[in-house]
Protein backbone atom coordinates (compact mmCIF):
# COMPACT_ATOMS: atom_id res chain seq x y z
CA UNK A 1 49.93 33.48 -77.41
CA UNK A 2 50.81 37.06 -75.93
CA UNK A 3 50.59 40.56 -77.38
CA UNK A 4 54.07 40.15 -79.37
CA UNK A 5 53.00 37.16 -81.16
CA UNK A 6 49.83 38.53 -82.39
CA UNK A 7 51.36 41.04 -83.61
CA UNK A 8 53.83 39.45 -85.26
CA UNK A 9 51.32 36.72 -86.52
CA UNK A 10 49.07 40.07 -87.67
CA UNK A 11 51.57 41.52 -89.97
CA UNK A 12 51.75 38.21 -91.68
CA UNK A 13 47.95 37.87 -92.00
CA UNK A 14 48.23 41.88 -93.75
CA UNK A 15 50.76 40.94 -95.88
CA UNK A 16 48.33 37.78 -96.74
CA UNK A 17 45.55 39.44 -97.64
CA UNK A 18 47.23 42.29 -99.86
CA UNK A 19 49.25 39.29 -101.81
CA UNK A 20 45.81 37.51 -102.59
CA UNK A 21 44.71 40.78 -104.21
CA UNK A 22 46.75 40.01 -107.01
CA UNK A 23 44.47 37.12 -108.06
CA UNK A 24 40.80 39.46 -107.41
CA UNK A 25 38.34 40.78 -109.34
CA UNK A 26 38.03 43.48 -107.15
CA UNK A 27 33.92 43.56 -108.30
CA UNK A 28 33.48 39.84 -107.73
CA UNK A 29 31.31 38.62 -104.93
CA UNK A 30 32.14 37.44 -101.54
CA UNK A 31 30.26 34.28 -101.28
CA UNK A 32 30.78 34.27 -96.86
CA UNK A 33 29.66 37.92 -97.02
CA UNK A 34 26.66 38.29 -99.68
CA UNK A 35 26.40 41.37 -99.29
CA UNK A 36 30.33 42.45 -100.32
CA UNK A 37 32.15 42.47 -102.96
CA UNK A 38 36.12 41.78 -102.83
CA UNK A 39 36.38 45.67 -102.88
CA UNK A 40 33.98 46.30 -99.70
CA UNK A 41 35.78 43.56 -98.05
CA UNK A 42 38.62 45.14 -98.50
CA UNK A 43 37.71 48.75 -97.48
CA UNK A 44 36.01 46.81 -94.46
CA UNK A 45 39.46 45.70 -93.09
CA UNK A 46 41.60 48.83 -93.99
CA UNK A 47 38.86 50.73 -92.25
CA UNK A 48 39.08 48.40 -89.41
CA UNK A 49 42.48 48.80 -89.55
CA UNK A 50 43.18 52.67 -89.61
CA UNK A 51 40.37 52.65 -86.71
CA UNK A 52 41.84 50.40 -84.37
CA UNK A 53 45.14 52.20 -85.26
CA UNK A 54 43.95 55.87 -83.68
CA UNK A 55 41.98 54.16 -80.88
CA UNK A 56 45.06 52.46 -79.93
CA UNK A 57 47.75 55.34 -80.17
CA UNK A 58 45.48 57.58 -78.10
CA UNK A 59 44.46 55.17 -76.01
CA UNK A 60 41.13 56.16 -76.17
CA UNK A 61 39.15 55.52 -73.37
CA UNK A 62 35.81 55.60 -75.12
CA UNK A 63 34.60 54.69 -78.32
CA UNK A 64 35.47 56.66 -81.12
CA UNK A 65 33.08 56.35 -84.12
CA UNK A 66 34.43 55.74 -87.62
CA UNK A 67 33.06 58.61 -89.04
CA UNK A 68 35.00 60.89 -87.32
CA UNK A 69 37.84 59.93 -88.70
CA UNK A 70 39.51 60.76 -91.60
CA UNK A 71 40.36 56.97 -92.88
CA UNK A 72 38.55 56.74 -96.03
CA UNK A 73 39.97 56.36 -99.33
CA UNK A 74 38.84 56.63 -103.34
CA UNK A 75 41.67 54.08 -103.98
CA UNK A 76 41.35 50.28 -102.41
CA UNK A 77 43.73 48.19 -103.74
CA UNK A 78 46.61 45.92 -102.08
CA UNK A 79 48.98 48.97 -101.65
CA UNK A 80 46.08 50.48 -99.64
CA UNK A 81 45.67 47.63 -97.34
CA UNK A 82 48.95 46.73 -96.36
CA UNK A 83 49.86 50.48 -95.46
CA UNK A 84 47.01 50.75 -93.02
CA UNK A 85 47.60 47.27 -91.75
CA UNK A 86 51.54 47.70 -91.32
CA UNK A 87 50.58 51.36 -89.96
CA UNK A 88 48.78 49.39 -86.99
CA UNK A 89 50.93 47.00 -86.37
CA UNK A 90 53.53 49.07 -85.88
CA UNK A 91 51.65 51.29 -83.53
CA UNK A 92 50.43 48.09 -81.68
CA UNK A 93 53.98 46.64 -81.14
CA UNK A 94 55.29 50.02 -80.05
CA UNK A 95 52.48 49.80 -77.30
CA UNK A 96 52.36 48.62 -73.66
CA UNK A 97 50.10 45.87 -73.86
CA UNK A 98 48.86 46.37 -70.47
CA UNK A 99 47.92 50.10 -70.74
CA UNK A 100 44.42 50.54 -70.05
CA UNK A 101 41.71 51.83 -72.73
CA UNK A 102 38.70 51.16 -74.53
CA UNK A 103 37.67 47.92 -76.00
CA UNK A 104 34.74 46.53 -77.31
CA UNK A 105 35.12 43.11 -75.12
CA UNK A 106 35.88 42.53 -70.98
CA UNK A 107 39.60 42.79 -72.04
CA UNK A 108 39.77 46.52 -71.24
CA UNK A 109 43.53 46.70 -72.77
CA UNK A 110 45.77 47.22 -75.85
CA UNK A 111 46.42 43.44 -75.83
CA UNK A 112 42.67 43.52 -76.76
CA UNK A 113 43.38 44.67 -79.89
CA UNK A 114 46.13 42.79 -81.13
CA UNK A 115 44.91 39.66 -80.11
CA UNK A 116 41.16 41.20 -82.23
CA UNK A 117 42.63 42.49 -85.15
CA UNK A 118 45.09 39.90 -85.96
CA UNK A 119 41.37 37.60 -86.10
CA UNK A 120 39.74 39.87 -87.94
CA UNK A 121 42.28 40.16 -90.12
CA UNK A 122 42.11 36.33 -90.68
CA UNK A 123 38.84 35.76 -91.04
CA UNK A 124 38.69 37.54 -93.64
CA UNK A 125 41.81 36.75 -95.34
CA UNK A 126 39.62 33.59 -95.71
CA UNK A 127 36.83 35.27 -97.14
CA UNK A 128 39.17 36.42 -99.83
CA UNK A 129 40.25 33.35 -100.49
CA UNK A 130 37.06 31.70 -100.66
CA UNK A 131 36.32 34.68 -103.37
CA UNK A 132 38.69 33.86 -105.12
CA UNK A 133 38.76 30.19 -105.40
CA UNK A 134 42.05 30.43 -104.18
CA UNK A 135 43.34 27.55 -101.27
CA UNK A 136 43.29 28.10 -98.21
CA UNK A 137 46.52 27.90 -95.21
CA UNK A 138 45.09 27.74 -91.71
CA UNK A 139 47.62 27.46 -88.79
CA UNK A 140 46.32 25.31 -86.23
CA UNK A 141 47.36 27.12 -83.24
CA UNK A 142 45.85 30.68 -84.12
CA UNK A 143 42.72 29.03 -85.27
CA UNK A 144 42.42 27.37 -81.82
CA UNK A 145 43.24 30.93 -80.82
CA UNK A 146 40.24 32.25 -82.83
CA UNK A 147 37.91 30.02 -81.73
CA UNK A 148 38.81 31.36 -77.85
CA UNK A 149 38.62 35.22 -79.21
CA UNK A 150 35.26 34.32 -80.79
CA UNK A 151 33.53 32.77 -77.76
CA UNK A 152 35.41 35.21 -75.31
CA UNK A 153 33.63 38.32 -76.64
CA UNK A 154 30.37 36.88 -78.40
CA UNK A 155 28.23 38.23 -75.54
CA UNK A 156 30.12 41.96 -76.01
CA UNK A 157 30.01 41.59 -79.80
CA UNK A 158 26.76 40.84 -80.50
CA UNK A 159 23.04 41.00 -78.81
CA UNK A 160 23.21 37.30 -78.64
CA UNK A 161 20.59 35.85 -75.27
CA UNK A 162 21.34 32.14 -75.18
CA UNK A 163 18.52 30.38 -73.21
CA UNK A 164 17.04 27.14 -72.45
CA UNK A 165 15.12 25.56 -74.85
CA UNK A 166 11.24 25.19 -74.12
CA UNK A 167 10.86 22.56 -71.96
CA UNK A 168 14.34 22.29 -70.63
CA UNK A 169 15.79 23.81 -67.46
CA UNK A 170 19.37 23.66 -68.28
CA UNK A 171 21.45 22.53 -71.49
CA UNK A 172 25.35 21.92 -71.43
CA UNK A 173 26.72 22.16 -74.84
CA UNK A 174 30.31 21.68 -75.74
CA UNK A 175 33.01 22.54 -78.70
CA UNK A 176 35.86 20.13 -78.91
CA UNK A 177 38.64 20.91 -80.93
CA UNK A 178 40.35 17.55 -81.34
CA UNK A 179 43.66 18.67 -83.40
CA UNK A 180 44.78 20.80 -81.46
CA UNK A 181 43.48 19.81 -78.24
CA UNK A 182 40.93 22.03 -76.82
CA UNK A 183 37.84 22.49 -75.21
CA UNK A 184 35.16 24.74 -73.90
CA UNK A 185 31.61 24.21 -72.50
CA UNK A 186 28.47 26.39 -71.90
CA UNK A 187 25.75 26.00 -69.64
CA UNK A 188 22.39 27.05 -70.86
CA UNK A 189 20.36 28.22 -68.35
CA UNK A 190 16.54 29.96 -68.01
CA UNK A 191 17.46 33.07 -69.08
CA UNK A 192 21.56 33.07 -69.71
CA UNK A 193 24.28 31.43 -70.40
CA UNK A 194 27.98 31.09 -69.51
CA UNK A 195 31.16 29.31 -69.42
CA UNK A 196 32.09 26.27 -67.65
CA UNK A 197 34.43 23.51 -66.54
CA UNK A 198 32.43 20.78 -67.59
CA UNK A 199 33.03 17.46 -65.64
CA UNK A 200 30.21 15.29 -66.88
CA UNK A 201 29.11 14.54 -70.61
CA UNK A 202 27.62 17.30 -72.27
CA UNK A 203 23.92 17.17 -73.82
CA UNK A 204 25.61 17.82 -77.13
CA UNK A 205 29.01 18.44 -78.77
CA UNK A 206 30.50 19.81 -81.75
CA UNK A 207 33.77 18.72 -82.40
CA UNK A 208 36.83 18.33 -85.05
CA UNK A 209 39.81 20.18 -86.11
CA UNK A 210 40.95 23.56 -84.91
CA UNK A 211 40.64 24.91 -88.58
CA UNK A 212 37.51 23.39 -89.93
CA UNK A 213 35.68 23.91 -86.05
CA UNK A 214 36.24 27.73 -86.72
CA UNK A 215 34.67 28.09 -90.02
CA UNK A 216 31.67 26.15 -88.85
CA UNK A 217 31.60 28.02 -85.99
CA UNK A 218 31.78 31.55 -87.93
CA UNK A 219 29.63 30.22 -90.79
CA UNK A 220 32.72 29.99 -93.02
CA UNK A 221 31.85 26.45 -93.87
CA UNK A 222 28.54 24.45 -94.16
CA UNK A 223 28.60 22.11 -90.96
CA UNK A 224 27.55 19.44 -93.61
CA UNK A 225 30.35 20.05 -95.61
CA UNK A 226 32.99 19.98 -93.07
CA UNK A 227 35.21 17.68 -90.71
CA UNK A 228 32.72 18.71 -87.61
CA UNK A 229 31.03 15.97 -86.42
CA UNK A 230 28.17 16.15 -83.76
CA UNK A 231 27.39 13.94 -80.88
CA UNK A 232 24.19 14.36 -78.59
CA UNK A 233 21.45 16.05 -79.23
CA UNK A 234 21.51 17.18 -82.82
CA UNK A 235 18.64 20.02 -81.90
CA UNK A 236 20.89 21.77 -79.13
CA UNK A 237 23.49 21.87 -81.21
CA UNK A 238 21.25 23.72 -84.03
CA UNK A 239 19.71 26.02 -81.58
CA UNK A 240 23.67 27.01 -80.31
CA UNK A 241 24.21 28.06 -84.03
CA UNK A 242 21.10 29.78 -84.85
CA UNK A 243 21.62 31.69 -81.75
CA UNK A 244 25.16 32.57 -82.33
CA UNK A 245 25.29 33.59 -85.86
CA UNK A 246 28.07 35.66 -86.88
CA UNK A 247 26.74 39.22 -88.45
């Protein structure tokens, strides 16, 4: 996908989330985000929103803090939401997608965030729905997409130190999406990991469909409860996901 199509695919995703509004009680829990209710979720992504919005139409070239700017609001509702969220994508496909600036991940580039936000925005658009009892539409491609993003940046994201197990010198561990195709390995080492191309069986795999791999994956879905299967050694695979959990 390039910077167009996430944008294009991130104005959908906006108009999403503000449509499955209709069916929330806004106090109601957010069962993937215990903490939230469908109202803090939903100041959480037009914040998110309005903030990637002035990074990207200054360009900034450091981080600018939330709390500096003025993007808070007494009213969250849908109306609220989609404004910010159309506000950014407009500013995003009015942008050079190459111009240099700040980002959170090694992508130092407005394609960053279109590629971020349009996942963010998705994500949660499934927490909403998972709120709200309401079913769920998952596009293949931009959850194979999301499943890249996520691994991509998860050492800029989050203090996350994969290491070798006691006892064990080096680990390869694999994720297999198998509809559609895709693939990426990691090689556990003493005191790192990192990225791969894998040409030999891995110590332990989780695999299964594009969709269902990605809510495993960002604890969206109980791995027993799911279309993920794993192969290898079950304990690798557990260690990967208590290591990686998505805050």
């Amino acid at each position: 996908m390039n910077h167009a199509q996430y944008c294009d695919e991130l104005e959908i995703e906006v108009d999403r989330f503000s449509d499955g509004l209709a069916f929330a009680e806004m106090s109601a829990r957010v069962p993937t985000c215990p903490d939230w209710s469908i109202e803090d979720l939903t100041r959480h992504l037009g914040r998110v929103h309005r903030w990637a919005t002035v990074l990207v139409s200054e360009r900034a070239a450091s981080r600018i803090p939330m709390d500096q700017m003025s993007i808070d609001s007494d009213v969250v509702d849908a109306q609220w939401l989609r404004s910010g969220g159309r506000a950014l994508v407009d500013v995003l496909r009015s942008a050079d997608p190459d111009d240099a600036m700040w980002a959170w991940g090694a992508d130092q580039h407005v394609r960053f965030w279109s590629r971020r936000q349009l996942h963010e925005t998705f994500v949660h658009r499934l927490d909403l729905e998972l709120a709200t009892g309401t079913a769920s539409f998952i596009e293949p491609d931009i959850a194979l997409d999301a499943i890249d993003e996520f691994l991509v940046n998860m050492k800029s994201d989050r203090d996350i130190a994969l290491r070798a197990r006691a006892g064990r010198e080096s680990d390869l561990f694999q994720i297999r999406s198998t509809v559609p195709p895709g693939q990426w390995s990691a090689r556990l080492e003493a005191d790192d990991y990192e990225y791969v191309d894998a040409t030999n069986d891995p110590d332990a795999e989780l695999s299964g469909p594009a969709g269902d791999l990605l809510k495993v994956l960002l604890r969206r879905s109980d791995l027993s409860h799911s279309d993920v299967s794993i192969s290898g050694d079950e304990t690798l695979v557990e260690y990967w996901m208590s290591q990686t959990a998505f805050q």
